[in-house]
C-alpha atoms as a PDB file:
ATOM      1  CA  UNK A   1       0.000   0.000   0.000  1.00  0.00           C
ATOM      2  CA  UNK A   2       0.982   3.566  -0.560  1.00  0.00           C
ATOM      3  CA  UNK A   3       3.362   5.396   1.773  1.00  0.00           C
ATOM      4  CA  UNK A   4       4.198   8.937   3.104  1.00  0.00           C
ATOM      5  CA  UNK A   5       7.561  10.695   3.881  1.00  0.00           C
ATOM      6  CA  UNK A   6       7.525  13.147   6.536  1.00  0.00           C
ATOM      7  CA  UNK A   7       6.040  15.924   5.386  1.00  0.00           C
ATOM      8  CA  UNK A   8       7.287  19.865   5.707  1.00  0.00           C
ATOM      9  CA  UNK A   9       5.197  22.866   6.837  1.00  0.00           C
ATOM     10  CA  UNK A  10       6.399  26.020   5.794  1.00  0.00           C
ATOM     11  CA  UNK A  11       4.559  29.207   7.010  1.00  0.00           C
ATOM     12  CA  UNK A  12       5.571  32.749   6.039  1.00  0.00           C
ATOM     13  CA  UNK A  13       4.206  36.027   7.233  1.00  0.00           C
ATOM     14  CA  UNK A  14       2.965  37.985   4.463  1.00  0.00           C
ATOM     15  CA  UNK A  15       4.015  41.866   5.348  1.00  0.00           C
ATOM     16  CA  UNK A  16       1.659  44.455   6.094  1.00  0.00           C
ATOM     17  CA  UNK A  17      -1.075  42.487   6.045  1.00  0.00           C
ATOM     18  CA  UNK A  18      -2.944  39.617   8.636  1.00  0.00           C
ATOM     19  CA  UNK A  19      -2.089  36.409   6.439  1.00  0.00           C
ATOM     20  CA  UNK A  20       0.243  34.145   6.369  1.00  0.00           C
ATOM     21  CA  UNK A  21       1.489  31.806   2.885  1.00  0.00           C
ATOM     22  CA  UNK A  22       1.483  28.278   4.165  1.00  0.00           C
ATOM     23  CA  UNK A  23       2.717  25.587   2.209  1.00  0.00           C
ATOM     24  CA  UNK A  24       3.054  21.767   2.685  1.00  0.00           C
ATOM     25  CA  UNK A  25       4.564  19.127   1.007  1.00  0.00           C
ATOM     26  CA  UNK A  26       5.111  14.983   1.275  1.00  0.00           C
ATOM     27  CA  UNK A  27       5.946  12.414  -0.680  1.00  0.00           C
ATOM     28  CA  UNK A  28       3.861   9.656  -1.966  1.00  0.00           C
ATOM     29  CA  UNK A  29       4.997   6.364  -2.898  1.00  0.00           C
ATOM     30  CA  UNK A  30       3.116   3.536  -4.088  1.00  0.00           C
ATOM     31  CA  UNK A  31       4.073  -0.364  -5.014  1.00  0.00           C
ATOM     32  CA  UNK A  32       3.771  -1.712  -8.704  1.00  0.00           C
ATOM     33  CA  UNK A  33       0.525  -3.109  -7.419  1.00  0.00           C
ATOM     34  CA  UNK A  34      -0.477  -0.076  -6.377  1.00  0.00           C
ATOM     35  CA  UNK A  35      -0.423   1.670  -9.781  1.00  0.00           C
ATOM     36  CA  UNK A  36      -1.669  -1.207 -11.292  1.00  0.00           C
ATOM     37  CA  UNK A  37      -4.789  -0.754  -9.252  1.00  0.00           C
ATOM     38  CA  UNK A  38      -4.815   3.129 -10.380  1.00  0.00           C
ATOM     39  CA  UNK A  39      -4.801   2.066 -14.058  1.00  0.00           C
ATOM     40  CA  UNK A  40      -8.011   0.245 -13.027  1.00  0.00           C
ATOM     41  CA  UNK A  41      -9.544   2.743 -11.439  1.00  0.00           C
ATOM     42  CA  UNK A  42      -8.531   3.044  -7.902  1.00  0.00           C
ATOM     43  CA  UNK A  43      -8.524   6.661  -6.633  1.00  0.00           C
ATOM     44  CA  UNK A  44      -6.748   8.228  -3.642  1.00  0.00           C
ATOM     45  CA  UNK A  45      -7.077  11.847  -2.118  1.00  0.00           C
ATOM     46  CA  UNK A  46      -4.880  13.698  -0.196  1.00  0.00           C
ATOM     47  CA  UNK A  47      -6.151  15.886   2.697  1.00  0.00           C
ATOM     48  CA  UNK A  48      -4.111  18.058   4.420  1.00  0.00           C
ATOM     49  CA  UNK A  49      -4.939  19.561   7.977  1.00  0.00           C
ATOM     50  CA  UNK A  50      -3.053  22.388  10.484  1.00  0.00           C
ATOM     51  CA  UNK A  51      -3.505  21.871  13.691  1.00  0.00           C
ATOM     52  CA  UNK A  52      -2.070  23.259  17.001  1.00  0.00           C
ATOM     53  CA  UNK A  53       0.152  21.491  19.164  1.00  0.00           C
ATOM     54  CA  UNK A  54      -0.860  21.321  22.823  1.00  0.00           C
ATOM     55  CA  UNK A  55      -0.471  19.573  25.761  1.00  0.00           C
ATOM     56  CA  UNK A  56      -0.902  19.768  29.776  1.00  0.00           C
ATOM     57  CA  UNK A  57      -2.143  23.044  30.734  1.00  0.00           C
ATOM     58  CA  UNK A  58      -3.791  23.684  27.258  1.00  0.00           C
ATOM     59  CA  UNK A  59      -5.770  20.553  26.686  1.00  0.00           C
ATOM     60  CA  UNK A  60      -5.250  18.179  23.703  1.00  0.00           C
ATOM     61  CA  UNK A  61      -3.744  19.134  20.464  1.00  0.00           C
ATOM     62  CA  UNK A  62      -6.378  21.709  18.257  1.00  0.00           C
ATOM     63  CA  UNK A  63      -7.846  21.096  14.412  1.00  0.00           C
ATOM     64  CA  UNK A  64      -6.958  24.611  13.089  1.00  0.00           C
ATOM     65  CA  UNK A  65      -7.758  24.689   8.893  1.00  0.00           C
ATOM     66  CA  UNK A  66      -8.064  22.364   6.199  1.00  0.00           C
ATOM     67  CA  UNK A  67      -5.665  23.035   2.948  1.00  0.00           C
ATOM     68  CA  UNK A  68      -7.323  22.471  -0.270  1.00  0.00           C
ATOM     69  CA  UNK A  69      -6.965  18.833  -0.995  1.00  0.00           C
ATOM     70  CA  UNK A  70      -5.706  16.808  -3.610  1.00  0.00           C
ATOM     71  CA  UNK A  71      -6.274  14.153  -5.513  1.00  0.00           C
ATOM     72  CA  UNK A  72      -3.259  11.719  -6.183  1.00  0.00           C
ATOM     73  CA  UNK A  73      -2.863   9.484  -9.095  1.00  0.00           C
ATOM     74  CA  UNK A  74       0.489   8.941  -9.336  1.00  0.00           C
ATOM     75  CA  UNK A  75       3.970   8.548  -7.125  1.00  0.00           C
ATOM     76  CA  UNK A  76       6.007  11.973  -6.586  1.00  0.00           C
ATOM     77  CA  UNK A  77       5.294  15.270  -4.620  1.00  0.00           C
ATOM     78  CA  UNK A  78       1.934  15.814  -3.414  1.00  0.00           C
ATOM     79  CA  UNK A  79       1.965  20.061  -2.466  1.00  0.00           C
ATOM     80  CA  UNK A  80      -0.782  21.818  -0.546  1.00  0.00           C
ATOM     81  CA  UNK A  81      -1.006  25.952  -0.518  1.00  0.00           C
ATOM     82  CA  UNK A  82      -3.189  28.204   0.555  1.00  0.00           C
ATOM     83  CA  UNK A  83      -3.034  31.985   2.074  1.00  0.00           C
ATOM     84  CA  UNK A  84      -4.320  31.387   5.759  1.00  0.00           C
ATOM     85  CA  UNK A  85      -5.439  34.156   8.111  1.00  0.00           C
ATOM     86  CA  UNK A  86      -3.515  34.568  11.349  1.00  0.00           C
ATOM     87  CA  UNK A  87      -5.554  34.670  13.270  1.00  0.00           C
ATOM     88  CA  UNK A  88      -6.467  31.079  12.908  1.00  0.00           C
ATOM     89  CA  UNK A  89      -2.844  29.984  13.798  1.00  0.00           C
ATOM     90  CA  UNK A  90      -2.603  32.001  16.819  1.00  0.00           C
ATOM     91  CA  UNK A  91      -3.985  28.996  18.499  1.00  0.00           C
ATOM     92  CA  UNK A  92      -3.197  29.745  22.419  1.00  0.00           C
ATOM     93  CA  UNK A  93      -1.295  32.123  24.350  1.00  0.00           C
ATOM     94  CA  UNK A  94       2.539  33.121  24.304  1.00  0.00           C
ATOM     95  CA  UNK A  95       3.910  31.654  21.094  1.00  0.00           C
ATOM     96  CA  UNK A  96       1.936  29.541  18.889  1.00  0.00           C
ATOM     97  CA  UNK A  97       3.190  25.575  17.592  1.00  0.00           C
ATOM     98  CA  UNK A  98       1.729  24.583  14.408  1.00  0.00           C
ATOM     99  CA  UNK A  99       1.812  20.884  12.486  1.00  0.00           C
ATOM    100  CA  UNK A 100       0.512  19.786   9.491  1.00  0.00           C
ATOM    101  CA  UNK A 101      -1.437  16.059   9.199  1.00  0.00           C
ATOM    102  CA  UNK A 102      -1.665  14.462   5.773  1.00  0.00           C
ATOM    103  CA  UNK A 103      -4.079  11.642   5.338  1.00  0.00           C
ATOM    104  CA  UNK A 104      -3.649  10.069   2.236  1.00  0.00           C
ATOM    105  CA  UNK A 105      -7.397   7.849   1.742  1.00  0.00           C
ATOM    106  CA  UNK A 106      -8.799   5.496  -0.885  1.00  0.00           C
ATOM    107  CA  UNK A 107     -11.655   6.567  -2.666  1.00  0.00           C
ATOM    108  CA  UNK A 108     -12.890   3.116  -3.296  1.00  0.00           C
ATOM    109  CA  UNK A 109     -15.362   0.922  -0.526  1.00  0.00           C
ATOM    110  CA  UNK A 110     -13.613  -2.159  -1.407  1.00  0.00           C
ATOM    111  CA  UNK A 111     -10.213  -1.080  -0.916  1.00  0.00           C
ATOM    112  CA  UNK A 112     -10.599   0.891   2.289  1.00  0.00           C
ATOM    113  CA  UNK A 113      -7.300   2.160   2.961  1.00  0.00           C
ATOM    114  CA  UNK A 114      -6.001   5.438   5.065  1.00  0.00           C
ATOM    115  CA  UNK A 115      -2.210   6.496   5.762  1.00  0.00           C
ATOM    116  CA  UNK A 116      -1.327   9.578   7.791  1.00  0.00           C
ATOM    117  CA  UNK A 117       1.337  11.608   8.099  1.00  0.00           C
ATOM    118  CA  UNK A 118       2.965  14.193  10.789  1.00  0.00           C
ATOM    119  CA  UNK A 119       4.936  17.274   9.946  1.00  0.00           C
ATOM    120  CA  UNK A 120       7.656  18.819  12.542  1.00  0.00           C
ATOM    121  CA  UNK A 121       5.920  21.780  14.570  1.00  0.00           C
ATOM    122  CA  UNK A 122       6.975  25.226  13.123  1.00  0.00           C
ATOM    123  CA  UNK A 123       6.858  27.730  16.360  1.00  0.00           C
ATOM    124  CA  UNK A 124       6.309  30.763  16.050  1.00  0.00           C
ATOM    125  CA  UNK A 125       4.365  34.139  16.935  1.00  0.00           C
ATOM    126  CA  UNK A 126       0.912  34.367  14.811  1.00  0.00           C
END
């Protein structure tokens, strides 16, 4: 079944303005058999969601934003983008830790399959 490197959040402040660029990106790898089933028909999408890293004091670990997802047909680079208020990753007090989670998911009943995927938190002030 298909597999997912690491992937890698990047998050720049956009100047002069209250939005941030956020990008992420992971690899996707799938087996011979894996493509073969694509050729038939077999689907996958790629979903991509920021969430807040908490523990203790702050409670359990916050869903912040989805990313437009993707839909993967192939191996290679799977890249979610969007512009993202900052207000949504200012997600508790003091300075803010941010991960992205990438599911990768079969589209297809009879093949129910779902892989997922931590980034490294990115700290910072939001």
């Amino acid at each position: 079944m298909p597999t997912l490197s690491k992937p890698v959040l990047k998050i720049q402040l956009i100047g002069g303005s209250n939005q941030a660029d956020v990008t992420v990106t992971c690899q996707v790898n799938f087996s011979k058999f894996d493509l073969a089933m694509i050729e038939h028909g077999l689907r996958f999408r790629a979903r991509c969601l920021l969430r807040g890293a908490d523990s203790g004091f702050n409670g359990a670990d916050d869903d912040l934003t989805y990313l437009p997802s993707a839909f993967v047909g192939s191996a290679g680079t799977v890249t979610f983008h969007a512009k993202v208020n900052k207000s949504v990753l200012d997600e508790d007090w003091g300075r803010d830790e941010i991960y992205a989670r990438v599911t990768l998911t079969s589209l297809e009943a009879l093949v129910p399959f779902s892989r997922t995927a931590d980034s490294a938190i990115v700290t910072g002030s939001f």
